[in-house]
Protein backbone atom coordinates (compact mmCIF):
# COMPACT_ATOMS: atom_id res chain seq x y z
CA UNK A 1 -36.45 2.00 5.65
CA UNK A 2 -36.05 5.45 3.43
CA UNK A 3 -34.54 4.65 0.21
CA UNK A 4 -32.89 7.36 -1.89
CA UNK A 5 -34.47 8.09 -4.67
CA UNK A 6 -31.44 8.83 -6.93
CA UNK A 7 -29.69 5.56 -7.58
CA UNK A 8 -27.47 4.20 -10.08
CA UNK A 9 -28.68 2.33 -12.88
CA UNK A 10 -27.53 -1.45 -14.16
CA UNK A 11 -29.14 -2.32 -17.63
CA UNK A 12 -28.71 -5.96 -17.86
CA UNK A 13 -30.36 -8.75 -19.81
CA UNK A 14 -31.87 -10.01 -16.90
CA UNK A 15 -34.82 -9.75 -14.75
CA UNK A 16 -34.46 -9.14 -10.61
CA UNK A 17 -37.75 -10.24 -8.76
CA UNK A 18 -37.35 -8.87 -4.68
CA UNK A 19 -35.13 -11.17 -2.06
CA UNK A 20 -34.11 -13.49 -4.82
CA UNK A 21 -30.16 -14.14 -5.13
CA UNK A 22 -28.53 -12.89 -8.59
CA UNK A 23 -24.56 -13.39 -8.75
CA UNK A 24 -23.15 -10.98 -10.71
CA UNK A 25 -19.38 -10.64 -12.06
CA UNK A 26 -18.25 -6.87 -12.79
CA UNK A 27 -16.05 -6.39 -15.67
CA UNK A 28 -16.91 -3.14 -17.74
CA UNK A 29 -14.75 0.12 -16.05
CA UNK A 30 -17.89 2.02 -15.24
CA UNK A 31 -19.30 -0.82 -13.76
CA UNK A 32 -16.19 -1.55 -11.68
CA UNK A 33 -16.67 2.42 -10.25
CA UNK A 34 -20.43 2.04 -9.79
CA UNK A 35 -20.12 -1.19 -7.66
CA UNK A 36 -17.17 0.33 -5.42
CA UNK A 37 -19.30 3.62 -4.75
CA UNK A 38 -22.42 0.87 -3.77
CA UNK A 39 -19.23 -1.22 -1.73
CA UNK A 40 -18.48 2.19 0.40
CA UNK A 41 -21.64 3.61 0.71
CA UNK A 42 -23.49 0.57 1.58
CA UNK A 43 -25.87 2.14 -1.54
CA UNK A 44 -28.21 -0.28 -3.42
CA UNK A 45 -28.26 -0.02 -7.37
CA UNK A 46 -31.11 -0.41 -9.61
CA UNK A 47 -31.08 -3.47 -11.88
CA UNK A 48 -33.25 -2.79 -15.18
CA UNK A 49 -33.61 -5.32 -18.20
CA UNK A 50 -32.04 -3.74 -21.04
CA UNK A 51 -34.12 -4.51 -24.03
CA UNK A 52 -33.28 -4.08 -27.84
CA UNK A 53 -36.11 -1.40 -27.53
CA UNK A 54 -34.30 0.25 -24.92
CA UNK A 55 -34.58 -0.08 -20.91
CA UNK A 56 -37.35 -1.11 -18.98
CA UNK A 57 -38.73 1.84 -16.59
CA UNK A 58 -39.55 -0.79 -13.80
CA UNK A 59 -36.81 -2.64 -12.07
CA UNK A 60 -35.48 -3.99 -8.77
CA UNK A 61 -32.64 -2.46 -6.46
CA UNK A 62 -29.92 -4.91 -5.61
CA UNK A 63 -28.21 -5.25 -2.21
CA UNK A 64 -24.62 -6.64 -2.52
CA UNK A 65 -24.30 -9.20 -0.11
CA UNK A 66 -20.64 -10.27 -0.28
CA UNK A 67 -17.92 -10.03 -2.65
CA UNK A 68 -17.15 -13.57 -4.00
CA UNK A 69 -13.66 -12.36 -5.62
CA UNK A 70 -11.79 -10.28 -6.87
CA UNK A 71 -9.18 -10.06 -9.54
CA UNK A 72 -6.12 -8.13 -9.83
CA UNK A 73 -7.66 -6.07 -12.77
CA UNK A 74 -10.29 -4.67 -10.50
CA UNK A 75 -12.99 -7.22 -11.92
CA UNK A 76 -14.64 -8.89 -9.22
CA UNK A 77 -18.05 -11.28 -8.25
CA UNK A 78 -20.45 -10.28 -5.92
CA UNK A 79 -23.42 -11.87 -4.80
CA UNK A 80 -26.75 -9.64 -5.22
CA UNK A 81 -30.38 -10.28 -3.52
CA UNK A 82 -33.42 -7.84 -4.96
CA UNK A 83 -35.05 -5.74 -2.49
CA UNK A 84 -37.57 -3.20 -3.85
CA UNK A 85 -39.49 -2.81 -6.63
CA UNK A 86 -39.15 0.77 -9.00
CA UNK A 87 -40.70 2.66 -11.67
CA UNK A 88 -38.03 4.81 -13.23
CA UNK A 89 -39.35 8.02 -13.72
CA UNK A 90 -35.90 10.14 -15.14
CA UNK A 91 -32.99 8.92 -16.37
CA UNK A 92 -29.57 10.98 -15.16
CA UNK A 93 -26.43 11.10 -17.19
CA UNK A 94 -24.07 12.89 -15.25
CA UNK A 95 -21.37 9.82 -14.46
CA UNK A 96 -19.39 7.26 -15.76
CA UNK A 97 -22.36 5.36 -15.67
CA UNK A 98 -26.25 6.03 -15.68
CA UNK A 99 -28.47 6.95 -12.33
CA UNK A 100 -32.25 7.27 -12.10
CA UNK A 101 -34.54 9.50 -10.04
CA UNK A 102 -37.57 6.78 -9.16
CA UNK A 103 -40.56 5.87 -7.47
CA UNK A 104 -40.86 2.55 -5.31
CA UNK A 105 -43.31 0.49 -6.33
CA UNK A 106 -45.71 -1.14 -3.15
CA UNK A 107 -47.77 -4.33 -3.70
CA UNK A 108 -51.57 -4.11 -3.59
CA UNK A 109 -53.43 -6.19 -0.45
CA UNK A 110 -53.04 -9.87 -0.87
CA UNK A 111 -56.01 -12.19 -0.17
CA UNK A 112 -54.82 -15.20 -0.29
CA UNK A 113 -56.84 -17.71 -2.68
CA UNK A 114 -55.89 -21.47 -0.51
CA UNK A 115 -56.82 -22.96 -4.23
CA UNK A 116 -55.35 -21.60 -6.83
CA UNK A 117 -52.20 -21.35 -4.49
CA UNK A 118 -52.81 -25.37 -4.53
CA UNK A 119 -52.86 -25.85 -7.94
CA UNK A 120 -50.21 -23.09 -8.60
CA UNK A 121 -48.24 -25.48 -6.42
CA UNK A 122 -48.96 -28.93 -7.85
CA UNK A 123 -47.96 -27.70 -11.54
CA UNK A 124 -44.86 -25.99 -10.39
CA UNK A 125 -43.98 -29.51 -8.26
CA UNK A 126 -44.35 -31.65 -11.50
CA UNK A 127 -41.96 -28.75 -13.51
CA UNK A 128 -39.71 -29.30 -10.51
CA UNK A 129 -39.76 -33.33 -10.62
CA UNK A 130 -38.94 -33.00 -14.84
CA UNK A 131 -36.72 -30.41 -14.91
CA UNK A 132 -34.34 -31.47 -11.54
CA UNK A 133 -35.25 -35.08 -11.28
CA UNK A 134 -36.07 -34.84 -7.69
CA UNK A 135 -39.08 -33.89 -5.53
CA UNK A 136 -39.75 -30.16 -4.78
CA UNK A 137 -38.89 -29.61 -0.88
CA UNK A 138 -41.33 -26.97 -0.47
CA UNK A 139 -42.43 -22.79 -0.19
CA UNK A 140 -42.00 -21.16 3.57
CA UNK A 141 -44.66 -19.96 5.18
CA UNK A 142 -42.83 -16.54 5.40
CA UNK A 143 -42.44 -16.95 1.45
CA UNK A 144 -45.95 -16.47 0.83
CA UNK A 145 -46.30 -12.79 -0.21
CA UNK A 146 -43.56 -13.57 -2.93
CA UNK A 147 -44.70 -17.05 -3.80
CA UNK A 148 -44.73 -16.29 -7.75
CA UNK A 149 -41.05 -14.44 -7.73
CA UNK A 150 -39.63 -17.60 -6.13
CA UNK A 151 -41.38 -19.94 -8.27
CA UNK A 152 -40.84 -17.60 -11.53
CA UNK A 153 -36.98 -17.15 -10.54
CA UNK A 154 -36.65 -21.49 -10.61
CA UNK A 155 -37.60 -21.67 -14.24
CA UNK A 156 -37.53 -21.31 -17.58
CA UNK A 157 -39.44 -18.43 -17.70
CA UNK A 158 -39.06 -16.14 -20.65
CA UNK A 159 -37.47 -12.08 -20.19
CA UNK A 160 -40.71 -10.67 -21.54
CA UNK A 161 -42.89 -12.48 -18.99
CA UNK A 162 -40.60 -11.97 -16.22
CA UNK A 163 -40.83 -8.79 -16.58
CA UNK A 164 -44.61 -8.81 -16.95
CA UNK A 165 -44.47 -10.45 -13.48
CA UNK A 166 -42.30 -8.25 -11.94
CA UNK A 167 -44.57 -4.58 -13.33
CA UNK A 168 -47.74 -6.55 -11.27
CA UNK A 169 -48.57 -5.00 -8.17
CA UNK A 170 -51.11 -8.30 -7.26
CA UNK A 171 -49.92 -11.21 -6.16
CA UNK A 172 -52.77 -12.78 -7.16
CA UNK A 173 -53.02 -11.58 -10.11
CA UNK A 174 -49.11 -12.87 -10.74
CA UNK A 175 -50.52 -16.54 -9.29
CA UNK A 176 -52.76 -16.30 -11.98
CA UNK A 177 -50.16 -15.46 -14.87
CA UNK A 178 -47.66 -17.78 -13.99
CA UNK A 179 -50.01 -20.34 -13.25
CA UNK A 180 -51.58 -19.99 -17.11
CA UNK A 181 -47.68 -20.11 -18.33
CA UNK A 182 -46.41 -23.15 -16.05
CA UNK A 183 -50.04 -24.83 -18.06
CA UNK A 184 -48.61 -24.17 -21.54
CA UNK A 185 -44.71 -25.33 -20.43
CA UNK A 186 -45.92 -28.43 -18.97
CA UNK A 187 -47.42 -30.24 -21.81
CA UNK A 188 -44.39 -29.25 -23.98
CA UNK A 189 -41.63 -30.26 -21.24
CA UNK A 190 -43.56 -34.07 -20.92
CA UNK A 191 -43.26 -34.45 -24.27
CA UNK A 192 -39.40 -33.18 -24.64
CA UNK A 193 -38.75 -35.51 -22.25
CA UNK A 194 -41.04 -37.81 -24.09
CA UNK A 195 -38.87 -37.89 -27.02
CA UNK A 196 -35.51 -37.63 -25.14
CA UNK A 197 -36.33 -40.97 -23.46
CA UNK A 198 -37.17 -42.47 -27.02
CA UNK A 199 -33.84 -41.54 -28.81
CA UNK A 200 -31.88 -42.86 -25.71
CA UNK A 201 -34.44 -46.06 -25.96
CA UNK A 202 -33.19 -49.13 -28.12
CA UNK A 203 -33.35 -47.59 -31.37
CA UNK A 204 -36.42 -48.89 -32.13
CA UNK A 205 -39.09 -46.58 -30.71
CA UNK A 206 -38.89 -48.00 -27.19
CA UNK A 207 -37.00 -47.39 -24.16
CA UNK A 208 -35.67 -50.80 -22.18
């Protein structure tokens, strides 16, 4: 599809990877306009992590999906899912709120490494296991070309690595990072857990 490439602009402290699900609720006036021009228009907006630095130049449009609610106030909470990836290339202050003239961002060709997606798999199954207490059901087949934004978008992940993530244009090369970050969480999650299961033990170092 042809996507303009004037669209408005939402700094937020959070990072958007493509067709994951972000709830949002609206509250700020300009806001409130920007969302109601996206409602009519059927217009995607540009989500951007605002930084103490300033705003990131690469982001991800959002789709509104529904509206959840809405309140008499005009405040209201939609449901979001991230479609394309953006390098913001001029920044346009000429409404209540800010729009940007970009450039969409395409992935480079993915071969697909059957190994490290393995172990990439296995460590992200045992994050799962700790973090939800259950078994991990599973990636689609169709999920494959974003395999690391689903993964990435399930946990802990840090803003500044997110975003790190989401400026790669290799998905193998994003396999690779998160895989190296999910092998410096998982020692430190075991042994979180480690010690949670020791101060709800007996009292005496050892857990009935």
């Amino acid at each position: 599809m042809d996507r303009p490439t004037r669209i408005p602009l939402f700094p937020l402290d959070v990072v958007l990877f493509p067709k994951m699900p972000l709830p949002l609720h609206i509250f700020e006036p300009r806001y409130k306009v920007m969302i109601r021009r996206c409602l009519k228009e059927k217009l995607e907006f540009g989500l951007v992590l605002a930084a103490s630095q300033g705003a990131a130049t690469v982001g991800c449009t959002a789709e509104i999906m529904r509206t959840v609610r809405e309140y008499p106030d005009g405040r209201m909470d939609i449901l979001t899912e991230g479609r394309a990836v953006f390098r913001l290339d001029d920044l346009i202050d000429e409404k209540e709120y800010y729009e940007g003239r970009v450039e969409y961002l395409a992935d480079n060709p993915f071969l697909r490494d059957l190994e490290k997606e393995a172990k990439l798999l296995e460590a992200y199954s045992e994050c799962h296991a700790l973090l939800v207490g259950q078994a991990w059901p599973g990636v689609l087949p169709e999920e494959n070309s974003i395999l690391t934004y689903r993964l990435a978008a399930q946990l802990p992940v840090e803003l500044e690595t997110r975003q790190m993530l989401l400026e790669m244009r290799s998905e193998s090369e994003r396999r690779s990072r998160l895989l190296s970050w999910i092998s410096e969480f998982l020692p430190k999650l075991k042994e979180s857990q480690r010690v949670q299961q020791l101060a709800s033990g007996n009292g005496h170092g050892y857990v009935n």
